[in-house]
N, C-alpha and C. Protein backbone atom coordinates (compact mmCIF):
# COMPACT_ATOMS: atom_id res chain seq x y z
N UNK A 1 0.85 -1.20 0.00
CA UNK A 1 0.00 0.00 0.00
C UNK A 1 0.88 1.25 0.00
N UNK A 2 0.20 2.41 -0.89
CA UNK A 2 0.98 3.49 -0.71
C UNK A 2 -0.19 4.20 -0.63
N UNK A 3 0.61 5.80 -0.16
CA UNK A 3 -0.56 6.53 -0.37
C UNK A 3 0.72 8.26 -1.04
N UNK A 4 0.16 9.16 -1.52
CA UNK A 4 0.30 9.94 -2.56
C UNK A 4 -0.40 11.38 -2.16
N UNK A 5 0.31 12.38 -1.98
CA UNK A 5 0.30 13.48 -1.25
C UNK A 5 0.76 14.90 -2.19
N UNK A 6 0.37 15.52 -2.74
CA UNK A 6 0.54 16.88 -3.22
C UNK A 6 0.61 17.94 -2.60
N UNK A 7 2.06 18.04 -3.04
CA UNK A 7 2.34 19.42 -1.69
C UNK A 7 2.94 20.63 -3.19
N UNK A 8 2.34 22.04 -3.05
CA UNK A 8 2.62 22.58 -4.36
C UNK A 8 3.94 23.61 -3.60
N UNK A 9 4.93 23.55 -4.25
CA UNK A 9 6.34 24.24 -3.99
C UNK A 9 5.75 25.58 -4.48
N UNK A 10 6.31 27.24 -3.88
CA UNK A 10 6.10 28.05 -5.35
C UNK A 10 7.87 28.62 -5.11
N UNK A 11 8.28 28.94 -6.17
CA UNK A 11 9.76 29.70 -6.18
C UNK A 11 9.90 30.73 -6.78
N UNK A 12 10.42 31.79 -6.93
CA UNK A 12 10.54 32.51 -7.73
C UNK A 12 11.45 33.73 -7.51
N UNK A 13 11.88 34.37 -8.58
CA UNK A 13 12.88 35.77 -8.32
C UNK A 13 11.41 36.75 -9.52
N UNK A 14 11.72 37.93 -8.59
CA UNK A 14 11.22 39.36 -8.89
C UNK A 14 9.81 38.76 -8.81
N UNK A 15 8.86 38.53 -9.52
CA UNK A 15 7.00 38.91 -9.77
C UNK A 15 6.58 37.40 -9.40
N UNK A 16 5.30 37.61 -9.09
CA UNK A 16 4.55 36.60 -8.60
C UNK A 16 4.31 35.35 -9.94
N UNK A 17 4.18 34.28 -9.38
CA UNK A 17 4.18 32.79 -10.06
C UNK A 17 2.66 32.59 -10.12
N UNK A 18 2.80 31.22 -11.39
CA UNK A 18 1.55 30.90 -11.19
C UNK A 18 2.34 28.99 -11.19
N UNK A 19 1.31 28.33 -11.33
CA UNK A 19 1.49 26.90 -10.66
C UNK A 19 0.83 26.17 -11.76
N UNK A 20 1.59 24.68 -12.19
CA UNK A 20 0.63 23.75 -12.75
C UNK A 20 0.66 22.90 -12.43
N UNK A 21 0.27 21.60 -12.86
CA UNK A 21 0.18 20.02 -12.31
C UNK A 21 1.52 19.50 -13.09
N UNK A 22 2.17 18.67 -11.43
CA UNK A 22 3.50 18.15 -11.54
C UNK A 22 3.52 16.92 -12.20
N UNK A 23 4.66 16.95 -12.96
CA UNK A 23 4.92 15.54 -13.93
C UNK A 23 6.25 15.36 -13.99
N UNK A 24 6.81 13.98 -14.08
CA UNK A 24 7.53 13.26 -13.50
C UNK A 24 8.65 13.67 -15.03
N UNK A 25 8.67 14.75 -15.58
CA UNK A 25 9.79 15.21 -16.61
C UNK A 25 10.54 15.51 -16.86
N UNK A 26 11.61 15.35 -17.35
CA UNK A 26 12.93 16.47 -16.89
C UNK A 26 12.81 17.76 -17.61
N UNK A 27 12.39 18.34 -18.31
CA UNK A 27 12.39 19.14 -18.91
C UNK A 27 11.52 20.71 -18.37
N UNK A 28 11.67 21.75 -17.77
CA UNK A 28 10.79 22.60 -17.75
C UNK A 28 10.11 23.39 -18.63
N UNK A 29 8.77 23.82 -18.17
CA UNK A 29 7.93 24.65 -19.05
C UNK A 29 8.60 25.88 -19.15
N UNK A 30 9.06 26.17 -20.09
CA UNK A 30 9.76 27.71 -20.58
C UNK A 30 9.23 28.29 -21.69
N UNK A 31 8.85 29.78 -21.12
CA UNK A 31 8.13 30.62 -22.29
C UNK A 31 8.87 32.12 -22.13
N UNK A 32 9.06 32.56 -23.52
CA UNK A 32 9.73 34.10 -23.46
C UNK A 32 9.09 34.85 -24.48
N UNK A 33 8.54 35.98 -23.88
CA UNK A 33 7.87 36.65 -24.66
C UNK A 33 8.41 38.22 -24.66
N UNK A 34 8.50 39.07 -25.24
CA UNK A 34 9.07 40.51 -25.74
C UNK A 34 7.68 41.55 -25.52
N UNK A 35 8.72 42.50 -25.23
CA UNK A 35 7.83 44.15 -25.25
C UNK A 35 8.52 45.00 -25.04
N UNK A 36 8.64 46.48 -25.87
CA UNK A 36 9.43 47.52 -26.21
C UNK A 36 8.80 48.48 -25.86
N UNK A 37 9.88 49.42 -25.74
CA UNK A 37 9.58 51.20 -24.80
C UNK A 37 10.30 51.98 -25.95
N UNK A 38 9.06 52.97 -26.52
CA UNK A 38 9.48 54.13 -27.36
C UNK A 38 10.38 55.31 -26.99
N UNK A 39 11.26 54.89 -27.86
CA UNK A 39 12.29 56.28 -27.31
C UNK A 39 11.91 57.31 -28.61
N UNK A 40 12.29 58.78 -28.51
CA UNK A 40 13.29 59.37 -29.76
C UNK A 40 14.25 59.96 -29.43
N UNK A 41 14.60 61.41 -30.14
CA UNK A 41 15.94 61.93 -30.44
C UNK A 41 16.19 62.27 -31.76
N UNK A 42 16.86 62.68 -31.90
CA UNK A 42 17.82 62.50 -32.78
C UNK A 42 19.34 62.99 -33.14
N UNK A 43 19.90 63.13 -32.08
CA UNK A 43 21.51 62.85 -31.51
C UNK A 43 21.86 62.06 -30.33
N UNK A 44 23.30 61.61 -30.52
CA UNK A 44 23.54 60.47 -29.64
C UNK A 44 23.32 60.93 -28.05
N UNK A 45 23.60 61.89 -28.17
CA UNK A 45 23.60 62.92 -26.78
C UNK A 45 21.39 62.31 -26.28
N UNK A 46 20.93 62.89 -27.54
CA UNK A 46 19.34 62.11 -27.38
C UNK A 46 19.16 61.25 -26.57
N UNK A 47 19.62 60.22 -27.64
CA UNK A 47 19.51 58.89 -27.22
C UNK A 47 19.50 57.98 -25.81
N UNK A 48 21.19 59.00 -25.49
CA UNK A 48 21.45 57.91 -24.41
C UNK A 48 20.02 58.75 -23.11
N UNK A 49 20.44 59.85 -23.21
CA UNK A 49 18.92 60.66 -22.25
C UNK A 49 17.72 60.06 -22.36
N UNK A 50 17.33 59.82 -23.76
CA UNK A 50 15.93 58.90 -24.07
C UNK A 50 15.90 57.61 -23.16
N UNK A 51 17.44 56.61 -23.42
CA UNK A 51 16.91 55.63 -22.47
C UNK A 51 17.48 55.43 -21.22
N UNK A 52 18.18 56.52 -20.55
CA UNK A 52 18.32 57.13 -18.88
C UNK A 52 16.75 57.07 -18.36
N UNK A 53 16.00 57.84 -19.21
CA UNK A 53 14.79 58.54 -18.40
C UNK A 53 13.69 57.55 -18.37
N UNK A 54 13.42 56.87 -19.74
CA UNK A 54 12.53 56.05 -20.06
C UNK A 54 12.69 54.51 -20.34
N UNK A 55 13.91 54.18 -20.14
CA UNK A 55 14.06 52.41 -19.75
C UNK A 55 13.68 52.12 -18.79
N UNK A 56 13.39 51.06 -18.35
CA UNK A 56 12.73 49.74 -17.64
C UNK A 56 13.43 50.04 -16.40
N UNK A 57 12.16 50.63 -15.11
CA UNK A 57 12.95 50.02 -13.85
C UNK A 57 13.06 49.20 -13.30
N UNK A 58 14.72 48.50 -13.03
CA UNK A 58 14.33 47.22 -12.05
C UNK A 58 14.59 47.79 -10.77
N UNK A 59 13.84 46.58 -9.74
CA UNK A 59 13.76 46.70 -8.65
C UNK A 59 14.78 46.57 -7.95
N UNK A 60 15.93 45.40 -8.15
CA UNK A 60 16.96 45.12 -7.92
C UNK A 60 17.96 46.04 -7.88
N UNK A 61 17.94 47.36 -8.72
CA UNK A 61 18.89 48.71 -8.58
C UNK A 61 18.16 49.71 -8.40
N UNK A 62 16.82 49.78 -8.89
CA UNK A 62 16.29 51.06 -8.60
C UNK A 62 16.68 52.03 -9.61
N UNK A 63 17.31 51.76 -10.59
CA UNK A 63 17.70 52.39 -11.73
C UNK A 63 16.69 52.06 -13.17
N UNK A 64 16.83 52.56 -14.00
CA UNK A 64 16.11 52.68 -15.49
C UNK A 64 17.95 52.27 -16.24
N UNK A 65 17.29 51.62 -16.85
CA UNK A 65 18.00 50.70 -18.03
C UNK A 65 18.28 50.27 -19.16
N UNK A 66 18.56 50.62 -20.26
CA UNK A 66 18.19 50.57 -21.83
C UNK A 66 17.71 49.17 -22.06
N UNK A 67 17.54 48.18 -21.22
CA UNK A 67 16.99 46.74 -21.39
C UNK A 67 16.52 46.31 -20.02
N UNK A 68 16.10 45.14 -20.29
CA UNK A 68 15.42 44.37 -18.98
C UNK A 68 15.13 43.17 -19.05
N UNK A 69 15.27 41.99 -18.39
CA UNK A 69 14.41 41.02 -18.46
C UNK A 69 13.43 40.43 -16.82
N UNK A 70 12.32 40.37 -17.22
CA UNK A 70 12.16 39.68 -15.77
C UNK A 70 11.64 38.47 -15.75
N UNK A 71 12.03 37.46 -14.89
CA UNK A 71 12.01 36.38 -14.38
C UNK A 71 10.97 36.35 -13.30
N UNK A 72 10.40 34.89 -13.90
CA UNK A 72 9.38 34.12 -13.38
C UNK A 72 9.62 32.61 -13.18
N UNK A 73 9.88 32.30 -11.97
CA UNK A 73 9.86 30.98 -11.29
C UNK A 73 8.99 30.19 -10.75
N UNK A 74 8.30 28.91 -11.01
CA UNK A 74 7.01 28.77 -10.67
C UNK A 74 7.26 27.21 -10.48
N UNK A 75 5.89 26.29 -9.88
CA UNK A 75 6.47 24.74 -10.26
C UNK A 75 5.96 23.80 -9.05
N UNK A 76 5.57 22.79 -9.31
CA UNK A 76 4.73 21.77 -8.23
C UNK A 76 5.75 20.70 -8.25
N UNK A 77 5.89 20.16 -6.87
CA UNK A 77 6.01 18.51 -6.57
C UNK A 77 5.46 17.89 -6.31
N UNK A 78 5.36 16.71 -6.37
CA UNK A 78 4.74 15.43 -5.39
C UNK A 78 5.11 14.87 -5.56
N UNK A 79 4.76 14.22 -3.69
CA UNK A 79 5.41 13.30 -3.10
C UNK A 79 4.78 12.43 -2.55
N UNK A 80 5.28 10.83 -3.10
CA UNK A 80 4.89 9.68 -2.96
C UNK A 80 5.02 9.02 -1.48
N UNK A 81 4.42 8.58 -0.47
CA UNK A 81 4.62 7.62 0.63
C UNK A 81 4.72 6.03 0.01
N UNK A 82 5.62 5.44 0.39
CA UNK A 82 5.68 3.69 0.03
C UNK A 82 6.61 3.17 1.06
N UNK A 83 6.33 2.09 1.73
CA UNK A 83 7.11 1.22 2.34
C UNK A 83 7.53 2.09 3.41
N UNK A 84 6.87 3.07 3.96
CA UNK A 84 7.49 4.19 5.37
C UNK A 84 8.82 4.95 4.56
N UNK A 85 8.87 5.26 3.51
CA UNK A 85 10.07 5.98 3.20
C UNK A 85 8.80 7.29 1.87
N UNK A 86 9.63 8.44 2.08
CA UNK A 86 8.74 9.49 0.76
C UNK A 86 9.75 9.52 0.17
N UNK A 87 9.29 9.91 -1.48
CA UNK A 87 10.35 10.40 -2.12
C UNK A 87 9.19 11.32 -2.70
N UNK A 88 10.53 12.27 -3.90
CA UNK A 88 9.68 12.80 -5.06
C UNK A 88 8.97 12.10 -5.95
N UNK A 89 7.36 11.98 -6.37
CA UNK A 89 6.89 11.32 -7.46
C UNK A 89 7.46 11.97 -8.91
N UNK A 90 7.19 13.47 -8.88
CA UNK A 90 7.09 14.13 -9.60
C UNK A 90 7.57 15.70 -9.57
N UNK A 91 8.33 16.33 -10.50
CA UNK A 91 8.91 17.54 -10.60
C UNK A 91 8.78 18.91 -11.59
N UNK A 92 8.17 19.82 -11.45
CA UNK A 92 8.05 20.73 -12.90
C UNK A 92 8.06 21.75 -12.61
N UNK A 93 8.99 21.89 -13.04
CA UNK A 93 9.90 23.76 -13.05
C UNK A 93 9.32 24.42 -14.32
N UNK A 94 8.52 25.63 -13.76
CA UNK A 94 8.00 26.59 -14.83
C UNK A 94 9.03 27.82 -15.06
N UNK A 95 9.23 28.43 -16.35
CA UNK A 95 9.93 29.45 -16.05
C UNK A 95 9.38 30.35 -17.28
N UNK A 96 9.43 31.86 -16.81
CA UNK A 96 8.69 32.65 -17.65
C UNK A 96 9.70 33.74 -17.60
N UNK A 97 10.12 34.35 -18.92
CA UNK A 97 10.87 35.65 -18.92
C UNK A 97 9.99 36.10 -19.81
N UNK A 98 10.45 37.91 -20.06
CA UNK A 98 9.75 38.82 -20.25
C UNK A 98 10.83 39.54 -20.83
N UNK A 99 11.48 40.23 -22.16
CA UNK A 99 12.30 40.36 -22.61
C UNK A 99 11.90 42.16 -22.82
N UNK A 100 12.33 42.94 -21.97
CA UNK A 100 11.96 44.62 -22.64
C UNK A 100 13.30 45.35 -23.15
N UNK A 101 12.84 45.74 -24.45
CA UNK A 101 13.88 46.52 -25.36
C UNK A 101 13.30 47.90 -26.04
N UNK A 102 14.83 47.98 -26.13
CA UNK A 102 14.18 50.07 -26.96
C UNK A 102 13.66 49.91 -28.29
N UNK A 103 12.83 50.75 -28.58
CA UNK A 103 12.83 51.24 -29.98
C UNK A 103 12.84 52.51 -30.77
N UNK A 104 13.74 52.75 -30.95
CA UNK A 104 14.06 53.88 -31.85
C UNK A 104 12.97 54.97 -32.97
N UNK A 105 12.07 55.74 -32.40
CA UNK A 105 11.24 56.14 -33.16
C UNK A 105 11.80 56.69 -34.78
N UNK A 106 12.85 57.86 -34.21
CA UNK A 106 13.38 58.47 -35.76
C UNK A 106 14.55 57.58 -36.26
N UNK A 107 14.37 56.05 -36.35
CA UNK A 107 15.59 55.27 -36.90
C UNK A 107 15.50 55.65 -38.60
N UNK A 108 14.13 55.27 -38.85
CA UNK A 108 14.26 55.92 -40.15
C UNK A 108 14.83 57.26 -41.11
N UNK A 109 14.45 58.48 -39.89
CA UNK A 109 15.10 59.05 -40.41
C UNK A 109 16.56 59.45 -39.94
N UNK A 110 17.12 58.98 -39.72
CA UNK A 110 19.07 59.20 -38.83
C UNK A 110 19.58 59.16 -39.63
N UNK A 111 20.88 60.09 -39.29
CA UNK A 111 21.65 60.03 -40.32
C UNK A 111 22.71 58.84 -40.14
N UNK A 112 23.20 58.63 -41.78
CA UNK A 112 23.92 57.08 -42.14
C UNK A 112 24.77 56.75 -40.37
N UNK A 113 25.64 57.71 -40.22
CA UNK A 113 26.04 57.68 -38.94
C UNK A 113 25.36 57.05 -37.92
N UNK A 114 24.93 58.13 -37.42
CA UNK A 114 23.42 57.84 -35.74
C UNK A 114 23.02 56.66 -35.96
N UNK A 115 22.61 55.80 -37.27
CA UNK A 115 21.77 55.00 -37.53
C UNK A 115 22.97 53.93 -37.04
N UNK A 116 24.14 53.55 -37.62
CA UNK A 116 25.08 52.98 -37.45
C UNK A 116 25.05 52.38 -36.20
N UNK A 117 25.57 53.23 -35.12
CA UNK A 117 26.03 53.51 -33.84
C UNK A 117 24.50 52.71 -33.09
N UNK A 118 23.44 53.39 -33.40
CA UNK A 118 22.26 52.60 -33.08
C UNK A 118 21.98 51.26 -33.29
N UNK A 119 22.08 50.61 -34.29
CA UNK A 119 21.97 49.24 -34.78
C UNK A 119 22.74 48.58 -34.23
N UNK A 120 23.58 49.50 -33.79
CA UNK A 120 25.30 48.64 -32.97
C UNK A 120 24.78 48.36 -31.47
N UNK A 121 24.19 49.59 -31.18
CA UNK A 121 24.26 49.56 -29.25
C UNK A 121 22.72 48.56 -29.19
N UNK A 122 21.44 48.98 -29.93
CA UNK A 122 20.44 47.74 -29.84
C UNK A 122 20.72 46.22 -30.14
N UNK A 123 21.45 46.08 -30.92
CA UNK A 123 21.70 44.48 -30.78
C UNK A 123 22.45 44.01 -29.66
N UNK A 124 23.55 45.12 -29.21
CA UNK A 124 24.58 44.66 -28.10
C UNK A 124 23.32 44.40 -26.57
N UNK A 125 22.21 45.42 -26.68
CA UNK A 125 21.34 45.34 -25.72
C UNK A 125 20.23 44.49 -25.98
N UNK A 126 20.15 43.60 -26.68
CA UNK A 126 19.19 43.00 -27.08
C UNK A 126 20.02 41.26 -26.79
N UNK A 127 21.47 41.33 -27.27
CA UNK A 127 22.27 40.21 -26.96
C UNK A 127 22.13 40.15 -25.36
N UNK A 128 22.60 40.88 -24.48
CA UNK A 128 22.61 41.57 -22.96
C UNK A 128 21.56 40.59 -22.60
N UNK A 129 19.80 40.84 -23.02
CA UNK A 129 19.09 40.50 -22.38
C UNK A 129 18.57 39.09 -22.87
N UNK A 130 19.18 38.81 -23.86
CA UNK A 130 18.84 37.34 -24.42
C UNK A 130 19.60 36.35 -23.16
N UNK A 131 20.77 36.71 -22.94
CA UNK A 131 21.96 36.21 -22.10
C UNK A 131 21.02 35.87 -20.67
N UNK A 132 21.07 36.66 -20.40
CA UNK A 132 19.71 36.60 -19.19
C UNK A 132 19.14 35.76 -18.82
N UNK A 133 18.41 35.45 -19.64
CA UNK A 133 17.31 35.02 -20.08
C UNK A 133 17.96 33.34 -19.83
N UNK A 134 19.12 33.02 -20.81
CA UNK A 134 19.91 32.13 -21.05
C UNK A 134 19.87 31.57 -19.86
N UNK A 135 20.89 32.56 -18.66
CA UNK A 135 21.28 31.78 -17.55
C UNK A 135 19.95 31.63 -16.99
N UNK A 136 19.12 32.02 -16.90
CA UNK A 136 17.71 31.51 -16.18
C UNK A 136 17.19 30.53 -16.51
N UNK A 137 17.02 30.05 -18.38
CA UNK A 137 17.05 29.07 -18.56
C UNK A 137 17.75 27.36 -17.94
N UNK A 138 18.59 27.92 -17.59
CA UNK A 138 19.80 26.99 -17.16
C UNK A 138 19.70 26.61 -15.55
N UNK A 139 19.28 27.14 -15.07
CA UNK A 139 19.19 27.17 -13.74
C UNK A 139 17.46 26.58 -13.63
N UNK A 140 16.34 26.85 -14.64
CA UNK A 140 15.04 26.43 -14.24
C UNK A 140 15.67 24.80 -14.86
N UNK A 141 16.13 24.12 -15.51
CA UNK A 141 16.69 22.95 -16.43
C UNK A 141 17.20 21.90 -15.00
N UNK A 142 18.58 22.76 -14.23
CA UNK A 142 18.83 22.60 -13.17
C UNK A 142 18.05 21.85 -12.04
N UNK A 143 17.25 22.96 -11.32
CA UNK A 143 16.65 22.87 -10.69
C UNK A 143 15.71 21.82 -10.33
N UNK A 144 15.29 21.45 -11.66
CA UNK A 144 14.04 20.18 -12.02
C UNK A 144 15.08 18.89 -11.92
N UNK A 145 16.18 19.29 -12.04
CA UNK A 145 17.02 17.84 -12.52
C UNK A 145 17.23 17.59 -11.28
N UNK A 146 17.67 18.25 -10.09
CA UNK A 146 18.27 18.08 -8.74
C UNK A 146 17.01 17.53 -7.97
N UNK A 147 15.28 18.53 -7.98
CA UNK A 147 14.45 17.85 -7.32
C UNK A 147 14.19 16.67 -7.52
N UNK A 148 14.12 16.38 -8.87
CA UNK A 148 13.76 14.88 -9.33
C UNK A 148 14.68 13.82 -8.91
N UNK A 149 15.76 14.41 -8.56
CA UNK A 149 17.28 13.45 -8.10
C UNK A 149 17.51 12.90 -6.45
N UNK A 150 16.57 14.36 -5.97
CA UNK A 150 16.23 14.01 -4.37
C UNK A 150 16.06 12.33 -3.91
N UNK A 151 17.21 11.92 -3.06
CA UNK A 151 16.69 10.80 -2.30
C UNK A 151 15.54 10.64 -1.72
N UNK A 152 14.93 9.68 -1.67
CA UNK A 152 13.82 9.42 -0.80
C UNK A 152 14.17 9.71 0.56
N UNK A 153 13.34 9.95 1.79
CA UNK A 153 13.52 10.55 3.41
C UNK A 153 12.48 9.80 3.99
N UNK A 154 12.97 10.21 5.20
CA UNK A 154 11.80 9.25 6.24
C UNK A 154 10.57 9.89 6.20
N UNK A 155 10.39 10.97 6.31
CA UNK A 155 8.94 11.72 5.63
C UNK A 155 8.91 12.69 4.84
N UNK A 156 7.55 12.85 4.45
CA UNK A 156 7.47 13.90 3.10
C UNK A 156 7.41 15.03 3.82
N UNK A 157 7.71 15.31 5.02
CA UNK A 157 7.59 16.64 6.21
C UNK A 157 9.21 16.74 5.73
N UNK A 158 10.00 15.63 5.71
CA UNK A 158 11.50 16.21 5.89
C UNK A 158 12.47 16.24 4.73
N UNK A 159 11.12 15.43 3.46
CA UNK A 159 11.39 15.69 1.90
C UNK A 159 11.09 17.02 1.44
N UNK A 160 10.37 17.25 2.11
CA UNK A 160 9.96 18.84 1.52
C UNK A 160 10.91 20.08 2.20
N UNK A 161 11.65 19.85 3.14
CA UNK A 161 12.48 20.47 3.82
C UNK A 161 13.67 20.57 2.70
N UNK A 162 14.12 19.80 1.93
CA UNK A 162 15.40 19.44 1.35
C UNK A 162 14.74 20.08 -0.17
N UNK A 163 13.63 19.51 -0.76
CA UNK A 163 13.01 20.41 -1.73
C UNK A 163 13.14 21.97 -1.28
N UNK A 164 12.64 22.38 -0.22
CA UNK A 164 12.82 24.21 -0.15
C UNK A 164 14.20 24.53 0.16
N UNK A 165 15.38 23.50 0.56
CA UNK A 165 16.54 23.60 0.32
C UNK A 165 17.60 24.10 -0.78
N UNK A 166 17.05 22.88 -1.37
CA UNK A 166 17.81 22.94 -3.10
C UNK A 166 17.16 24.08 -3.51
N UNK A 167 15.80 24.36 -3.67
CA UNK A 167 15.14 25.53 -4.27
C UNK A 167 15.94 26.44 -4.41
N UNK A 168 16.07 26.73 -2.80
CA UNK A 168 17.03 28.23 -2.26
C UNK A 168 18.44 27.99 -2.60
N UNK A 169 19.23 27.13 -2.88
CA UNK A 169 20.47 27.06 -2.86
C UNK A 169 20.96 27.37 -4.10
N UNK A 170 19.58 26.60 -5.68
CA UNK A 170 19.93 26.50 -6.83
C UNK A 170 19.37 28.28 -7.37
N UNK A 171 18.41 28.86 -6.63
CA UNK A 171 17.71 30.23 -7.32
C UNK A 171 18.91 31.36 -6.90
N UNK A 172 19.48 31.15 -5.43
CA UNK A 172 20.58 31.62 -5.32
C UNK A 172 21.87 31.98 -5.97
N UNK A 173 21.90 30.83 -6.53
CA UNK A 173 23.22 30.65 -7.48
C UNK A 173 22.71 31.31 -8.59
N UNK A 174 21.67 31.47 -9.04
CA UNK A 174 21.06 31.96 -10.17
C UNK A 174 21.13 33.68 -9.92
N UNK A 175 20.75 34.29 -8.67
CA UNK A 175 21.09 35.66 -8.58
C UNK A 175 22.55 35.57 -8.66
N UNK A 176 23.61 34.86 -8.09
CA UNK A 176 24.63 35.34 -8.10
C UNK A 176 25.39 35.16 -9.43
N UNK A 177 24.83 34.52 -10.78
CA UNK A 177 25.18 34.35 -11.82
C UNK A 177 24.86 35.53 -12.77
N UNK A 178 23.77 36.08 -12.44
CA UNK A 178 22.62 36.82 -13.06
C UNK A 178 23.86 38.30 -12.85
N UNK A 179 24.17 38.47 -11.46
CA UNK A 179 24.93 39.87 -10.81
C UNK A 179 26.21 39.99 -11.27
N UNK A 180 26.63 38.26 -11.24
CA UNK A 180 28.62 38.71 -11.99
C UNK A 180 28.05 38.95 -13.29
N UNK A 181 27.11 38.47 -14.73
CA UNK A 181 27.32 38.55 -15.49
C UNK A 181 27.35 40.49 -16.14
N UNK A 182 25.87 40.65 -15.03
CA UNK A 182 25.73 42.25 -15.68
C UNK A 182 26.91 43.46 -14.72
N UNK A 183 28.13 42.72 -13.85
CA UNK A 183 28.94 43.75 -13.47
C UNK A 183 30.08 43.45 -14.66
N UNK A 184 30.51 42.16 -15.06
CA UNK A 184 31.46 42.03 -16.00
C UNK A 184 31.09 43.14 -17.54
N UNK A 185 29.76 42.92 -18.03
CA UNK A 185 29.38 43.37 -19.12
C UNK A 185 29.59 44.89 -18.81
N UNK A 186 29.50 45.29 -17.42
CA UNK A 186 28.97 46.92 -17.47
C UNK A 186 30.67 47.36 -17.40
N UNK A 187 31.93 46.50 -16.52
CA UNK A 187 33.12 47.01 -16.81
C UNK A 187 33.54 46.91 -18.55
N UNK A 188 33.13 46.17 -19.25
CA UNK A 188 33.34 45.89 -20.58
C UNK A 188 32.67 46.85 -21.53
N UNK A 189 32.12 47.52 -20.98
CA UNK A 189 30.96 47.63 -21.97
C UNK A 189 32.01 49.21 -23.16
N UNK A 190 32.30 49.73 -22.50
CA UNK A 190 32.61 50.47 -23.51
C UNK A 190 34.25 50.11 -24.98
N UNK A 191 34.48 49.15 -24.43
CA UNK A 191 35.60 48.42 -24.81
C UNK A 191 34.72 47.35 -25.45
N UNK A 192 33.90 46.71 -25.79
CA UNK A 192 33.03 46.13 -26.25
C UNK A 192 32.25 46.92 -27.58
N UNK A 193 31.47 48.04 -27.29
CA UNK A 193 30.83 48.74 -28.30
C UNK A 193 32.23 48.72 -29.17
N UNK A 194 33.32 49.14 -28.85
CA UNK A 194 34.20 49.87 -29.82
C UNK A 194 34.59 48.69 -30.82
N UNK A 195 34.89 47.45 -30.11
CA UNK A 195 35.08 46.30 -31.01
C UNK A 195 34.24 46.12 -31.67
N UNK A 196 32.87 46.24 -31.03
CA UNK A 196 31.71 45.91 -32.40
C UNK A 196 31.27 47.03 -33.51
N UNK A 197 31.85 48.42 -33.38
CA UNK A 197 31.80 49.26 -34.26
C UNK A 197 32.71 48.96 -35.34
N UNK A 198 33.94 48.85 -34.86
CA UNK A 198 34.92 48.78 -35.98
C UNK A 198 34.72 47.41 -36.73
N UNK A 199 34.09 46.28 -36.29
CA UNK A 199 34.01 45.04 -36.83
C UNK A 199 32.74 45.27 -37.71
N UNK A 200 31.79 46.13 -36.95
CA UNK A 200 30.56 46.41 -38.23
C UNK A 200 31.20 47.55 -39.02
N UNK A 201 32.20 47.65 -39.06
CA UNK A 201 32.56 48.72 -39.99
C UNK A 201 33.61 48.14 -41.33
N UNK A 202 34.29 47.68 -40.45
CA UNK A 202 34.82 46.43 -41.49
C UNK A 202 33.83 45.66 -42.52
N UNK A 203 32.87 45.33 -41.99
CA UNK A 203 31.92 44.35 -42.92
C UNK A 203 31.46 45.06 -43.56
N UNK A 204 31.42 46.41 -43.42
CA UNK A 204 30.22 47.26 -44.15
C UNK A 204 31.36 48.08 -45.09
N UNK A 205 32.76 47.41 -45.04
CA UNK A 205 33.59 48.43 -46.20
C UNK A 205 34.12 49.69 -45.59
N UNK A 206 33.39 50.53 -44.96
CA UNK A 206 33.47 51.98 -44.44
C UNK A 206 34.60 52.17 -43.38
């Protein structure tokens, strides 16, 4: 005889989760969806003011940002009783990002220049937040692989203890992946644009 117990985990970094029915998969539910903030201008001096004032605040700095992504962590277990020992039946890590980028109202009309320099710094910020996104990916992939890996325990009181364990240990590692990547990029960053100007400049002949 066994008997079979649903206990719903919730996890998450920045905004509230939603929850579905747990299955015994390795794979998590991952969805990424996009939305953009109108800038204009039309000098670089513009620009960077356009997205000082009107990029995305996160909560995490309290600053506005020429990009953003936010993360959504979500996800049910259950846990099986058999033979006086629980384990995990079942594991499913949801993960939801939200991808916000600029858009350039007068791109059309800029000159060959401005336009240049623009196409250069939006993809570099558009790469930025794909990256993101990436390591979150990697860590919701994670996460599902370690609960599902959980030994069985003497109860599902002290299985679920080790589930909100790993949770915290693996979402953790995920802020602290998330923080080296955007301090490395932000010491790089202007030594970065310059390589990718002259390399789109190269390709483009000019």
């Amino acid at each position: 005889m066994f008997s079979m117990r649903r206990v719903r985990r919730f996890f998450g970094v920045f905004l509230l989760l939603c929850a579905i029915p747990a299955t015994a998969m390795a794979e998590p539910i991952i969805n990424k969806t996009y939305s953009y903030f109108r800038i204009g201008g039309r000098t670089a001096e513009d620009l960077d003011k356009e997205l000082e004032n009107l990029g995305p605040l996160t909560r995490g700095t309290g600053h506005r940002h020429p990009g953003a992504t936010e993360i959504k962590y979500g996800g049910d277990v259950t846990y099986v009783e058999s033979g006086g020992r629980c384990s995990v039946g079942g594991a499913r890590v949801t993960l939801r990002t939200h991808i916000i980028l600029p858009r350039w109202g007068n791109r059309g009309r800029a000159t060959a220049e401005l336009g240049f320099i623009w196409d250069t710094l939006s993809k570099d910020i558009k790469r930025h937040e794909e990256r993101h996104a990436e390591i979150a990916r990697n860590h919701a992939r994670q996460l599902e692989r370690e609960l599902l890996g959980l030994p069985a325990n003497r109860t599902c009181d002290a299985l679920e203890k080790q589930v909100a364990e790993t949770t915290r240990r693996v979402l953790e590692a995920h802020d602290r992946e998330q923080l080296r990547f955007d301090q490395i990029e932000a010491a790089n960053f202007d030594a970065r644009m310059m390589r990718l100007l002259q390399y789109r400049m190269k390709r483009s002949g000019n």
